[in-house]
Structure formats: C-alpha cells, structure tokens
C-alpha atoms as a PDB file:
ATOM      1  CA  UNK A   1     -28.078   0.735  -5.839  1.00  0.00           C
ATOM      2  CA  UNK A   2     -26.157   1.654  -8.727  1.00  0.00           C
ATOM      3  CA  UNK A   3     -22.798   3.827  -8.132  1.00  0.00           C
ATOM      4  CA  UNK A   4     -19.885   5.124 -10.316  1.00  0.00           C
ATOM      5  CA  UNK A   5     -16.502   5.546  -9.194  1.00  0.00           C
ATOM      6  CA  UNK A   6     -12.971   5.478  -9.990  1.00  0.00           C
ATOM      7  CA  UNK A   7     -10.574   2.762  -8.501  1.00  0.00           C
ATOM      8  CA  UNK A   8      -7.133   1.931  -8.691  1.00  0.00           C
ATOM      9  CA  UNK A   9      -6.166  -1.936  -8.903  1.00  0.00           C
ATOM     10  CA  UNK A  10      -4.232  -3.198  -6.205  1.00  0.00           C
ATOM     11  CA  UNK A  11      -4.775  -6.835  -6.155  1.00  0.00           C
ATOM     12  CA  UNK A  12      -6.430  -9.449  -7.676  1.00  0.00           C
ATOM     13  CA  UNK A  13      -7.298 -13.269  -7.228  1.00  0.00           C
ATOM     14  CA  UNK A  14      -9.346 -15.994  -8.535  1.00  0.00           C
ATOM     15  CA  UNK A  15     -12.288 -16.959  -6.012  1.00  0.00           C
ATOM     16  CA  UNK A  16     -13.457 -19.951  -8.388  1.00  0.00           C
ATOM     17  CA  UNK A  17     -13.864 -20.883 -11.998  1.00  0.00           C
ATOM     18  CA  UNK A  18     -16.193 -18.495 -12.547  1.00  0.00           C
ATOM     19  CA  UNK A  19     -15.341 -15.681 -10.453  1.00  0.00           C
ATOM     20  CA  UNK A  20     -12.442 -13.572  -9.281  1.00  0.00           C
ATOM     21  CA  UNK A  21     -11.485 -11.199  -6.738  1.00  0.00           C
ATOM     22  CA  UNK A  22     -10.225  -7.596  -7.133  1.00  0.00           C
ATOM     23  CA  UNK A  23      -9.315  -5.526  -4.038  1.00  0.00           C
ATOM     24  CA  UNK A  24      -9.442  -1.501  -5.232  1.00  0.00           C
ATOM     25  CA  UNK A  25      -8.613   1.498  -3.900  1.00  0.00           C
ATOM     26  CA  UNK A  26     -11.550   3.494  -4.933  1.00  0.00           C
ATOM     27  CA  UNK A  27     -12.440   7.695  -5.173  1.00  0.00           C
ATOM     28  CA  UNK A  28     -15.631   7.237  -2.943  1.00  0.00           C
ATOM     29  CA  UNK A  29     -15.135   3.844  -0.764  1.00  0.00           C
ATOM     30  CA  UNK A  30     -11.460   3.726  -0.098  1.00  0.00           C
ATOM     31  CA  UNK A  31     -10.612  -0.069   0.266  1.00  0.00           C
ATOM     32  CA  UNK A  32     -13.392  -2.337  -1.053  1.00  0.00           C
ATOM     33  CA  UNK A  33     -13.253  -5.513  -2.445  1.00  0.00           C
ATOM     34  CA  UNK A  34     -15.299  -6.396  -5.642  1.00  0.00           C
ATOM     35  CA  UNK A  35     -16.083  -9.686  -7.443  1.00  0.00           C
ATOM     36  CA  UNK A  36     -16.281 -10.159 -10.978  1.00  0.00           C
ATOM     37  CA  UNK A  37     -17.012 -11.928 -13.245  1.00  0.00           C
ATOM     38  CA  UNK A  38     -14.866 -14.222 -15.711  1.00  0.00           C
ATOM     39  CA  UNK A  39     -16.723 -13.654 -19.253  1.00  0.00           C
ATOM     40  CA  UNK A  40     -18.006 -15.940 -21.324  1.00  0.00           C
ATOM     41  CA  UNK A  41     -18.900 -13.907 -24.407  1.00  0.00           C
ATOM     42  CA  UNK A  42     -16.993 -10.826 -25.740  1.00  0.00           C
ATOM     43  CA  UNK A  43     -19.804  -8.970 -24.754  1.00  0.00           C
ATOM     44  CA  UNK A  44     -19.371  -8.623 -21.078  1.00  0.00           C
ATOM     45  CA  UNK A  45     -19.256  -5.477 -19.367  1.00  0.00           C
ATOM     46  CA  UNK A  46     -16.443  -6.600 -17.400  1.00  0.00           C
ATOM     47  CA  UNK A  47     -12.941  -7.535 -18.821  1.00  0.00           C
ATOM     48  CA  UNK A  48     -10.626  -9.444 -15.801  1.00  0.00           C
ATOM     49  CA  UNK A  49      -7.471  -8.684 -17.923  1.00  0.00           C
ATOM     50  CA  UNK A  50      -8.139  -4.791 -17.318  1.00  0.00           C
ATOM     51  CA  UNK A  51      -7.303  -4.886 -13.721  1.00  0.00           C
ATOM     52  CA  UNK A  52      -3.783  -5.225 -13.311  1.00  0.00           C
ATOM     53  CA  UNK A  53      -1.262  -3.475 -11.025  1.00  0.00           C
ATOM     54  CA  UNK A  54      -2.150   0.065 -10.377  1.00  0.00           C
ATOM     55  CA  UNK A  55      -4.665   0.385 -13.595  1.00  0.00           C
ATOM     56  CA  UNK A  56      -6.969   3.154 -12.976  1.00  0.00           C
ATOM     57  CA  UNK A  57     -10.895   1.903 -13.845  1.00  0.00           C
ATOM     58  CA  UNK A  58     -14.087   3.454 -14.374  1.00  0.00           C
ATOM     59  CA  UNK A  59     -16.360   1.238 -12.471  1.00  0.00           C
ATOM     60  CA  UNK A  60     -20.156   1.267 -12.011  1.00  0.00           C
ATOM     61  CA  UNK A  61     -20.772  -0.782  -9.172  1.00  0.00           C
ATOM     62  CA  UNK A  62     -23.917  -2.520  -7.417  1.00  0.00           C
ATOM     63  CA  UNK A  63     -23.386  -0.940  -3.596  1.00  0.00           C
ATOM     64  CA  UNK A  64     -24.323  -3.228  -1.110  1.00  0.00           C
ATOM     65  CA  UNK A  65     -23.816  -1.237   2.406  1.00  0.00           C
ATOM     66  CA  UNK A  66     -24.332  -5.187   3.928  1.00  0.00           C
ATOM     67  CA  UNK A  67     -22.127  -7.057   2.261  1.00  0.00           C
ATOM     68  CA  UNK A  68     -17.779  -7.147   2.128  1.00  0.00           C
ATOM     69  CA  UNK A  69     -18.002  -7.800  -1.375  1.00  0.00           C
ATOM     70  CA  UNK A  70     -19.812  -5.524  -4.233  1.00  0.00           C
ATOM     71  CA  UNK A  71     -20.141  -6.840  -7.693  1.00  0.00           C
ATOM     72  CA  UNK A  72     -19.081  -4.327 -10.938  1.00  0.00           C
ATOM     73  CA  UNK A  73     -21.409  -4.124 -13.360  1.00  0.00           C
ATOM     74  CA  UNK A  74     -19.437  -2.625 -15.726  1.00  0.00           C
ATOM     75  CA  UNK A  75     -15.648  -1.537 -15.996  1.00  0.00           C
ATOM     76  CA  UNK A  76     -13.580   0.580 -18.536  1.00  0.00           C
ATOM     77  CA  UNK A  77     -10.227   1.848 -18.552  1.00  0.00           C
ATOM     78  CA  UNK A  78      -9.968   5.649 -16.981  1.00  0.00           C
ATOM     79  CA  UNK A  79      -6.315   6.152 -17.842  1.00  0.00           C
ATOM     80  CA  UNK A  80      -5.052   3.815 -20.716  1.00  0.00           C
ATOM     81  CA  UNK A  81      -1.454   3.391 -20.120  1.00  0.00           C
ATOM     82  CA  UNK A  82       1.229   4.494 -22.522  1.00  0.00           C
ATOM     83  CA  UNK A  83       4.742   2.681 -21.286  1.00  0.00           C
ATOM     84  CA  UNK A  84       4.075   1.328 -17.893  1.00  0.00           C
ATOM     85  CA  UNK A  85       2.809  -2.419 -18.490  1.00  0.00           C
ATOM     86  CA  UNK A  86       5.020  -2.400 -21.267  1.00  0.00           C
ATOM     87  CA  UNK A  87       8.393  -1.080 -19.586  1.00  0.00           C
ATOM     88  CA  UNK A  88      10.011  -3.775 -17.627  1.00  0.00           C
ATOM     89  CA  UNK A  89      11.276  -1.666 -14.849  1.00  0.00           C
ATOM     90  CA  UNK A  90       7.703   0.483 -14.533  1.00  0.00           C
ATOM     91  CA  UNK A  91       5.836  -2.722 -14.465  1.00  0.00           C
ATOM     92  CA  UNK A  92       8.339  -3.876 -11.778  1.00  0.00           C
ATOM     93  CA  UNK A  93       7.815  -0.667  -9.790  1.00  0.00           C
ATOM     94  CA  UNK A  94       4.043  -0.600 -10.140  1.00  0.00           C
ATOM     95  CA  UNK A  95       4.101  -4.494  -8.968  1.00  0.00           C
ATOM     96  CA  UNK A  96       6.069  -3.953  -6.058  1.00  0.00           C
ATOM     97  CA  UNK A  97       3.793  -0.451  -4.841  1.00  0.00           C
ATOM     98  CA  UNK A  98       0.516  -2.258  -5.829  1.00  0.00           C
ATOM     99  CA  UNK A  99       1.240  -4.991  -3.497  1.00  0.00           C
ATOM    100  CA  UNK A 100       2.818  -2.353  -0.724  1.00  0.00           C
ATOM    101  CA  UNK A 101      -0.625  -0.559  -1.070  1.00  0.00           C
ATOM    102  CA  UNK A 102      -2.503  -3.867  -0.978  1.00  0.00           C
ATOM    103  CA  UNK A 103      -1.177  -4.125   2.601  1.00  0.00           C
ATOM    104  CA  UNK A 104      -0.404  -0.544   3.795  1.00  0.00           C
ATOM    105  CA  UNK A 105      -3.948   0.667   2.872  1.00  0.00           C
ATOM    106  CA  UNK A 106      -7.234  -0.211   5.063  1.00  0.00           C
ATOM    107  CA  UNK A 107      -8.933   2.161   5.525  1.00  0.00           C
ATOM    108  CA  UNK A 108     -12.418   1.781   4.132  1.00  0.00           C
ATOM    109  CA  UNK A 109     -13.807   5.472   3.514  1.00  0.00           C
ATOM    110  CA  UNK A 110     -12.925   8.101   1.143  1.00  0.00           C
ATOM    111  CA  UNK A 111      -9.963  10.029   0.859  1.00  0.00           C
ATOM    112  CA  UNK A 112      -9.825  12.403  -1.711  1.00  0.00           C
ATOM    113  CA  UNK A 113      -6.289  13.676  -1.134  1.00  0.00           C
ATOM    114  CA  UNK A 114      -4.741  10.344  -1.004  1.00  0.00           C
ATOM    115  CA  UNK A 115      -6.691   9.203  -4.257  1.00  0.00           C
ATOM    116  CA  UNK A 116      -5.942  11.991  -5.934  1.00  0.00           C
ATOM    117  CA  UNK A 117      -1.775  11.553  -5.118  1.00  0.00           C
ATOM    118  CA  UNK A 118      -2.444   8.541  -6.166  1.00  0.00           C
ATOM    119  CA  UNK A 119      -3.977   8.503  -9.228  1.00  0.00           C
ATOM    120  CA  UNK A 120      -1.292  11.998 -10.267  1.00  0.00           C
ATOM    121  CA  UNK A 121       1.802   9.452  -9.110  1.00  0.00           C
ATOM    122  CA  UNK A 122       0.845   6.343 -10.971  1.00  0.00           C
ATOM    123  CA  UNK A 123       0.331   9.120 -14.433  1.00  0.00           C
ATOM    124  CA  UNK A 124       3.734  10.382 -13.840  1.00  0.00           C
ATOM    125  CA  UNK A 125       5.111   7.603 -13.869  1.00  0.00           C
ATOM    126  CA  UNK A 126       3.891   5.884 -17.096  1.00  0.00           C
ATOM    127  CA  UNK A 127       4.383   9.511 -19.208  1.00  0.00           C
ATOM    128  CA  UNK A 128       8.324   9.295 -17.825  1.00  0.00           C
ATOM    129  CA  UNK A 129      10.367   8.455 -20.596  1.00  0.00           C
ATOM    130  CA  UNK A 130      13.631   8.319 -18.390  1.00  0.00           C
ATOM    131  CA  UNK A 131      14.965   9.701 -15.030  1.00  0.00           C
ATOM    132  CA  UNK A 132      13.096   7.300 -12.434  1.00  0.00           C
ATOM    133  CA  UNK A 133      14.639   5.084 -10.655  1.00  0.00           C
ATOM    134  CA  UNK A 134      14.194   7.262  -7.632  1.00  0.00           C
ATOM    135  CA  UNK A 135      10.339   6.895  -8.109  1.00  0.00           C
ATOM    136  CA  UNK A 136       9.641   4.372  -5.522  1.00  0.00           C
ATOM    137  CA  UNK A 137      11.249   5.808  -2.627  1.00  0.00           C
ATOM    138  CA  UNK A 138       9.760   9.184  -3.063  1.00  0.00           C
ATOM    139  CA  UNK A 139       6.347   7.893  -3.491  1.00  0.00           C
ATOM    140  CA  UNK A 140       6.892   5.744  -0.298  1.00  0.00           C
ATOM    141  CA  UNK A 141       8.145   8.471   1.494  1.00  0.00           C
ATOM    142  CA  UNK A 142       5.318  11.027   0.231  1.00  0.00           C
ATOM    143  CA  UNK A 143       2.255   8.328   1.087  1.00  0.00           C
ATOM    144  CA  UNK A 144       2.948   8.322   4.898  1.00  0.00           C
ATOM    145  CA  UNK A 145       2.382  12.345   5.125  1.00  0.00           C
ATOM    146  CA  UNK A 146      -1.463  10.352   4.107  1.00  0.00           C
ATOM    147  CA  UNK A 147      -1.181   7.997   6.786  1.00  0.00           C
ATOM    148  CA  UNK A 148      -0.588   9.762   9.535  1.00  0.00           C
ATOM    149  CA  UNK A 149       3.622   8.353   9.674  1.00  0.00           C
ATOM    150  CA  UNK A 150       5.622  11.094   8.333  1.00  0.00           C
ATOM    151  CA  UNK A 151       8.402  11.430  10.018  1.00  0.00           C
ATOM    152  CA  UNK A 152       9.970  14.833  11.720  1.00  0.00           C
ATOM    153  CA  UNK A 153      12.911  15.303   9.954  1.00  0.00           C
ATOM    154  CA  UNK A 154      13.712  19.029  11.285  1.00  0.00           C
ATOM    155  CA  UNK A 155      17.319  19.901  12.621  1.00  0.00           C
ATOM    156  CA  UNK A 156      18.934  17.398  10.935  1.00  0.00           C
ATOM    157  CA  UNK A 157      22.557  17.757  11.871  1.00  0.00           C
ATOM    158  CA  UNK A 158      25.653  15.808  10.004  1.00  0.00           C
ATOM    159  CA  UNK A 159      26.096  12.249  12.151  1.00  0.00           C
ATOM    160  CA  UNK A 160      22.623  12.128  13.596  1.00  0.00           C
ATOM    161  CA  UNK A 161      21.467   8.825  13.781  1.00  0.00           C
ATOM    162  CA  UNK A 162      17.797   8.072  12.728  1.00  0.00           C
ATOM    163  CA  UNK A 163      14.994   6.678  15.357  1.00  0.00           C
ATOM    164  CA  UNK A 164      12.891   4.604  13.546  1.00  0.00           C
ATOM    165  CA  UNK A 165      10.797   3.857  16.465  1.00  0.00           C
ATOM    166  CA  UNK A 166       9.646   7.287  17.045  1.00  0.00           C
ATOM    167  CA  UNK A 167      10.359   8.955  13.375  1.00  0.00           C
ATOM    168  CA  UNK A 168      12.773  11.606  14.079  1.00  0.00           C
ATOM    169  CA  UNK A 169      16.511  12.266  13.666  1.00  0.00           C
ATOM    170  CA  UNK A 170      18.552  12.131  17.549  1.00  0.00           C
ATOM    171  CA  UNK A 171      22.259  12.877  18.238  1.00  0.00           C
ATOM    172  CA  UNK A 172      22.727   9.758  20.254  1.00  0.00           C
ATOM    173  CA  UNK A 173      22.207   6.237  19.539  1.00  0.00           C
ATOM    174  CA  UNK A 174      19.013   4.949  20.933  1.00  0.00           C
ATOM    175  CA  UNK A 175      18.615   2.686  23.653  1.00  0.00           C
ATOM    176  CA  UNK A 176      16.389   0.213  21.368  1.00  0.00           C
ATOM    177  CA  UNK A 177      17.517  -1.167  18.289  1.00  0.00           C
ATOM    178  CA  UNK A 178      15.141   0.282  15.415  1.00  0.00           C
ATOM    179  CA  UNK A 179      16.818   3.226  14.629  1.00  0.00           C
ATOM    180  CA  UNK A 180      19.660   3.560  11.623  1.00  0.00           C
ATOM    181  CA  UNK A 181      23.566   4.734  11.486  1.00  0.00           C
ATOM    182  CA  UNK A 182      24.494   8.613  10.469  1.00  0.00           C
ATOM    183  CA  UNK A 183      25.665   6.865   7.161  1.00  0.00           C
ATOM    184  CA  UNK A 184      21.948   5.884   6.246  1.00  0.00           C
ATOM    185  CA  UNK A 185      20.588   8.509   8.181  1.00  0.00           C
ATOM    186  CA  UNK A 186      22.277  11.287   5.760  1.00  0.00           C
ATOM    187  CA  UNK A 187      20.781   9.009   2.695  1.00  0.00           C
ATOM    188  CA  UNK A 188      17.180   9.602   4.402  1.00  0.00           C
ATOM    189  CA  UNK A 189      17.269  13.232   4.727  1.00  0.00           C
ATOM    190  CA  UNK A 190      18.841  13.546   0.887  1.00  0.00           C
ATOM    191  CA  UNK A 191      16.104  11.291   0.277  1.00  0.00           C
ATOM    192  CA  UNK A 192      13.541  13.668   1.801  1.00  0.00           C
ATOM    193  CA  UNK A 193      14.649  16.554  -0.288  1.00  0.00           C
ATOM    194  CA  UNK A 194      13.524  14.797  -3.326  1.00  0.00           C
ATOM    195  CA  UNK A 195      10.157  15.333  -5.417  1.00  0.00           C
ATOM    196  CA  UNK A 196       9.353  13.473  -8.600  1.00  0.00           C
ATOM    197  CA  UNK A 197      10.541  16.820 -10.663  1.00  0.00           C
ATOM    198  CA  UNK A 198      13.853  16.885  -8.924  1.00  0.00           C
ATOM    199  CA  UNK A 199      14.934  13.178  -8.251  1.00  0.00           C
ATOM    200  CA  UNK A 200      16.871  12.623 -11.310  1.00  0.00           C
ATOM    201  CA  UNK A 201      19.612  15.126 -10.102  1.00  0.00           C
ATOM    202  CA  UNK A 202      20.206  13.026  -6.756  1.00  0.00           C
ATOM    203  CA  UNK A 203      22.386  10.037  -8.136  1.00  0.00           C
ATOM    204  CA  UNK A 204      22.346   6.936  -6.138  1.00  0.00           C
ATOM    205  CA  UNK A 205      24.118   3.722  -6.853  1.00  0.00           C
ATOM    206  CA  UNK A 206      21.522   0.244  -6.686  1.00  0.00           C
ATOM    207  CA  UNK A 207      23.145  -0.257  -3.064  1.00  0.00           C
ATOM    208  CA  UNK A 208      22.439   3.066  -1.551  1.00  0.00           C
ATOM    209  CA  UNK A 209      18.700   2.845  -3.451  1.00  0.00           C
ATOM    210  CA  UNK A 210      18.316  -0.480  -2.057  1.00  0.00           C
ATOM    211  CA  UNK A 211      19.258   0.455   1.396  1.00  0.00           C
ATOM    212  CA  UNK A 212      16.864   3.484   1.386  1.00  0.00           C
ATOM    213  CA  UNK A 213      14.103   1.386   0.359  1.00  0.00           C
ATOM    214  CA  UNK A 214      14.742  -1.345   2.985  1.00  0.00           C
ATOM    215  CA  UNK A 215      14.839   1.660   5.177  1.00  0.00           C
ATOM    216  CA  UNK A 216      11.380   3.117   4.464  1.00  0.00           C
ATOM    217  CA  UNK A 217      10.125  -0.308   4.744  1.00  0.00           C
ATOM    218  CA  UNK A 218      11.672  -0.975   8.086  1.00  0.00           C
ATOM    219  CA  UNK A 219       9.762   2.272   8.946  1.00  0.00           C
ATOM    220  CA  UNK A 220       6.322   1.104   8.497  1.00  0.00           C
ATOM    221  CA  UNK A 221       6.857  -1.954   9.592  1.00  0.00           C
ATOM    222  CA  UNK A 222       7.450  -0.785  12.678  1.00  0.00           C
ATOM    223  CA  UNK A 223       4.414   1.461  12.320  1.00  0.00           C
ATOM    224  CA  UNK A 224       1.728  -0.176  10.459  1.00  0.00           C
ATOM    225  CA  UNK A 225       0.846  -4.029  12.874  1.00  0.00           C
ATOM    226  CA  UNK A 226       1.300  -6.922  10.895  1.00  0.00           C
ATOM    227  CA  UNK A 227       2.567  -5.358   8.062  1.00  0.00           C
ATOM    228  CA  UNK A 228       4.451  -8.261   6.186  1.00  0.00           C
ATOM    229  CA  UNK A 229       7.205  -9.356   3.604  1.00  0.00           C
ATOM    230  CA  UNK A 230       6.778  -8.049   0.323  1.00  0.00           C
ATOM    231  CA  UNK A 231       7.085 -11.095  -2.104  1.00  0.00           C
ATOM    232  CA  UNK A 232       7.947  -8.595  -5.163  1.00  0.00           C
ATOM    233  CA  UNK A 233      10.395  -6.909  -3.250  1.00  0.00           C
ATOM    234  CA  UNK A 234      13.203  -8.989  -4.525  1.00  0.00           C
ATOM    235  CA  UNK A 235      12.433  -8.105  -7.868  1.00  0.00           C
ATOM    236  CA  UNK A 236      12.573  -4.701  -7.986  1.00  0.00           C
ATOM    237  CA  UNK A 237      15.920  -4.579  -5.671  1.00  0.00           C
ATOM    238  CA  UNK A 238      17.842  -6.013  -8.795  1.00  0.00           C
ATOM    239  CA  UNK A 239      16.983  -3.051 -10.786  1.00  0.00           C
ATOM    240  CA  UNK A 240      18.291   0.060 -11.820  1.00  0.00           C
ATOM    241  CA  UNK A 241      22.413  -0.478 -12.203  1.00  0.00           C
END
C-alpha cells in the first residue's frame, strides 16, 4: 500500500552498489528505515543526494507492516534549505543533532508533537542569519521534555550541585558520582532559561558552551541504555570562538 508522509533525514548508508539505506524520522511512522534506490537515469523518482542531515522530504512510500525496511517510491524536497548545507557552522550543528537523533530516537510510532518541534527547530535554524551558537544546547535541552527526561529544575538555589542520576538540582553532593559542581550547575539552570528567541542575549565563551553540551550529553547517557560516543562531536566543539 501506497502512503505519503513527511520525514526528516537522520542517517544514511550504502547497503550495496545498487542500493542505500536511509533511517527517517517520519510524521506518521516515527523511526523507520527505508531503502532506495541509487538511479541510473535522471528520471528516477528518487534522488540519494536529497537526503542529507536533517533535510525534510516528501516521501510516498510502499508500507509494508511485515517488513523493517519500506522502499520510497518517490521523494521531493518539503523544505528547500536556504543557508544551512551551505553555512559551515549550521551544517556542523545539523551533523552533530542528526547523528544525536539517529541514536536518541527509537521509538517507532507517531509523534506529532515531537515531529512538529522538530521540523519548526531545524526551519529556525537555516532562516537564522546570526545569533546561534546557543542552538544546540537549547534544542538538546528542549527534546527530552519529548522523551520523557526533562529534568526538575525547581528551587534552584546559588551552589546547588546538579544530580545527574536522578535530574534534579540537591544542596549536597551526592553519594554517587554522576552529578556536576555548583559552577556547572549555575551554567545549566542559565541554560534552561534560554529559548531560541532569547539565546543570543546569554553570552557564553566556547569553554562554558562546550561544557554545557558535554553536560546534556552526560545526561542522557546516563538515561537513554547504550547510548554511545558521538563521532561528530569533536567537530562541532571547535566552533563558535
């Protein structure tokens, strides 16, 4: 049966010579992974250079309820990007949170609320001529409200130290050692008053960003099993001076 969706790239692979695979997150599957096709003609339906990191496609799709893999049928840009494969440090960003979705999202069924804060993030980025370096942490930060991880960050008080084991802020240090020092703690809840409208006016210096991220990352590590190493991590910590 023939269905048409929306689906945001998040990874992609070659299976063979004549055949790749593309893991999505789509509007009306969630996770899926599709095969497709490496053309021969100019005339196929489906383009493999479309899908790279975080491109939003209109797919119609063969929907086999039996099978791991579907095949598109056809595919066609939804959002054409402005600046963001073109931009150095967007494409870096949009790298480094395709692969962090590639392994933070599994769930195979729709979620219209996450697709949709999905799909608005990755557009505000690319139409953001300046002003996000921030982007990344907020985004991270916003996405676990969707999976269930947001932490309680309520009565936050001036040298609390944050317990990364159980998400919340505590006076004392813990007695296990996943939790983070009242310096970084006070970076997290500055962090937490940040939205993508407002981040520009919180300056941090590369360190303090960098420290944040590794931070957030710690956090679902601890949160999400076998969550692992992020090879495009690297990358994106030597941005933003």
């Amino acid at each position: 049966m023939l269905q048409k969706t929306i689906g945001i790239v998040l990874h992609s692979i070659k299976y063979n010579d004549t055949t790749n695979i593309v893991e999505l997150y789509t509007e009306l599957s969630g996770r899926a992974s599709f095969l497709i096709k490496i053309p021969r003609s100019r005339k196929s339906g489906v383009k493999p250079a479309l899908f790279q990191p975080l491109s939003i496609m209109e797919l119609e799709v063969e929907n086999r309820p039996t099978s791991n893999l579907q095949r598109i049928k056809e595919a066609r840009s939804y959002y054409p990007f402005a600046s963001l494969p073109f931009d150095p440090y967007k494409s870096a960003i949009a790298l480094f949170l395709a692969e962090f979705l590639y392994r933070a999202l599994r769930e195979e069924a729709e979620n219209h609320p996450l697709f949709a804060y999905l799909v608005h993030s990755i557009q505000w980025l690319d139409g953001q001529e300046k002003g996000f370096a921030n982007f990344h942490l907020v985004f991270l930060m916003r996405l676990s409200r969707f999976l269930g991880l947001y932490p309680n960050l309520e009565n936050y008080q001036a040298g609390d130290y944050f317990d990364l084991l159980n998400g919340c802020f505590v006076t004392k240090r813990p007695f296990h050692n996943s939790f983070i020092e009242p310096t970084d703690a006070a970076r997290l809840e500055k962090l937490m008053r940040m939205n993508y409208d407002t981040m520009h006016l919180f300056g941090m210096s590369r360190v303090e960003r960098n420290r944040c991220l590794q931070t957030i990352i710690d956090y679902y590590r601890l949160h999400l099993p076998e969550f692992p190493e992020l090879k495009s991590l690297d990358v994106l910590k030597e941005l933003f001076d």
